[in-house]
Protein backbone atom coordinates (compact mmCIF):
# COMPACT_ATOMS: atom_id res chain seq x y z
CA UNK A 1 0.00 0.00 0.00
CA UNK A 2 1.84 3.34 -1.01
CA UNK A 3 2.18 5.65 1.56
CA UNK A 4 0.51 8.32 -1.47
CA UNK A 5 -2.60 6.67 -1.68
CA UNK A 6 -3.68 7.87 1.79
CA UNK A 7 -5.25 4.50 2.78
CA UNK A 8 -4.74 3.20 6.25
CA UNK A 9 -1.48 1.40 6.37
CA UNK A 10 -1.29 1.41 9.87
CA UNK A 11 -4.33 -1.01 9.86
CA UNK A 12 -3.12 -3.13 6.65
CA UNK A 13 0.04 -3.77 8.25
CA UNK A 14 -1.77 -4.98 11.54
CA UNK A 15 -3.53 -7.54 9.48
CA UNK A 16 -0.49 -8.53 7.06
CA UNK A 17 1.19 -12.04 7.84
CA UNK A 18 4.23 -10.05 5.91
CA UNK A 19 5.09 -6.72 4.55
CA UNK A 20 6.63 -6.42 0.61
CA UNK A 21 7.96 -3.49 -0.76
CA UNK A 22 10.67 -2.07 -3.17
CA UNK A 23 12.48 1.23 -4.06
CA UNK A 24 10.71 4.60 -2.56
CA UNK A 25 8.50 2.79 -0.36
CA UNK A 26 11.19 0.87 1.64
CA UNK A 27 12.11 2.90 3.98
CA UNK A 28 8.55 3.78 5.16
CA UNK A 29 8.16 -0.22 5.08
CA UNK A 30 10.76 -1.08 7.10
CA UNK A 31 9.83 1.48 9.76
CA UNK A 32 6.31 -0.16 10.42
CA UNK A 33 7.50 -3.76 10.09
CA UNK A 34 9.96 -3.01 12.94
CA UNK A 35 7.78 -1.44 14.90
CA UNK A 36 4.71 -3.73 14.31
CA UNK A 37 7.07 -6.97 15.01
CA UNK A 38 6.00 -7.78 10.89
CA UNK A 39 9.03 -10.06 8.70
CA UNK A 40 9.65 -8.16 5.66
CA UNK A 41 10.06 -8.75 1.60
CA UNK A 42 12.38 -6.78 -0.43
CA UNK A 43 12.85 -6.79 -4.04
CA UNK A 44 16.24 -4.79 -5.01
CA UNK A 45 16.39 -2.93 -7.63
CA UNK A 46 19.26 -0.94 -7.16
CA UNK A 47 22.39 -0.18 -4.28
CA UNK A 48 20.80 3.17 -4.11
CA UNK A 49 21.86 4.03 -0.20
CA UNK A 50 18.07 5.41 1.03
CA UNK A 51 16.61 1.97 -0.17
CA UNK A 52 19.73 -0.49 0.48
CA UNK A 53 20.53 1.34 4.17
CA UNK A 54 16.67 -0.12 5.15
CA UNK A 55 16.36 -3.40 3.09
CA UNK A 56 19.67 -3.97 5.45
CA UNK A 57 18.22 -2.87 8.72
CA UNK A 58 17.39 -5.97 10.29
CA UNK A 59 13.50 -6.40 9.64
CA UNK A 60 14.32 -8.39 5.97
CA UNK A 61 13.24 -11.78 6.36
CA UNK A 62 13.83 -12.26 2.48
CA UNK A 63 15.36 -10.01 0.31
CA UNK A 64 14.86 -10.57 -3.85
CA UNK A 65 17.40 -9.44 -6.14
CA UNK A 66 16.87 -8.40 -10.00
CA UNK A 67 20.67 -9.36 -10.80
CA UNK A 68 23.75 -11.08 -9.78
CA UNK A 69 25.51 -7.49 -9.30
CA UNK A 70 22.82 -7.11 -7.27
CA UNK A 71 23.36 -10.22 -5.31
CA UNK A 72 27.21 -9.84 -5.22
CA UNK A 73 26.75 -6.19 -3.48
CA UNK A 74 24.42 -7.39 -0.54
């Protein structure tokens, strides 16, 4: 659920058995998945710090790469 479309995420992630996200909405992702106890899916797209910094926080329970590059920089 993007953060943009002003729907309660709060109450999504509540219900949500897992939380999946990629690029923008990562960081915002991570954040409630940490704080609501949630495992977390990440599909990398890039080493882009903002998104790679979060996907690495701790909260990743699986973590999907596009590439080997990809793969070999995790």
């Amino acid at each position: 659920v993007p953060l943009e479309a002003r729907l309660d995420f709060a109450s999504a992630v509540r219900r949500a058995d897992v939380l999946l996200s990629h690029l923008e909405c990562v960081p915002s992702t991570a954040s409630r998945a940490r704080g609501y106890g949630k495992p977390m899916v990440v599909v990398c797209h890039n080493t882009h710090l903002p998104t790679f910094r979060h996907m690495a926080a701790g909260q990743t329970a699986l973590a999907v790469y596009n590439s080997l590059w990809m793969q070999a920089e995790a």
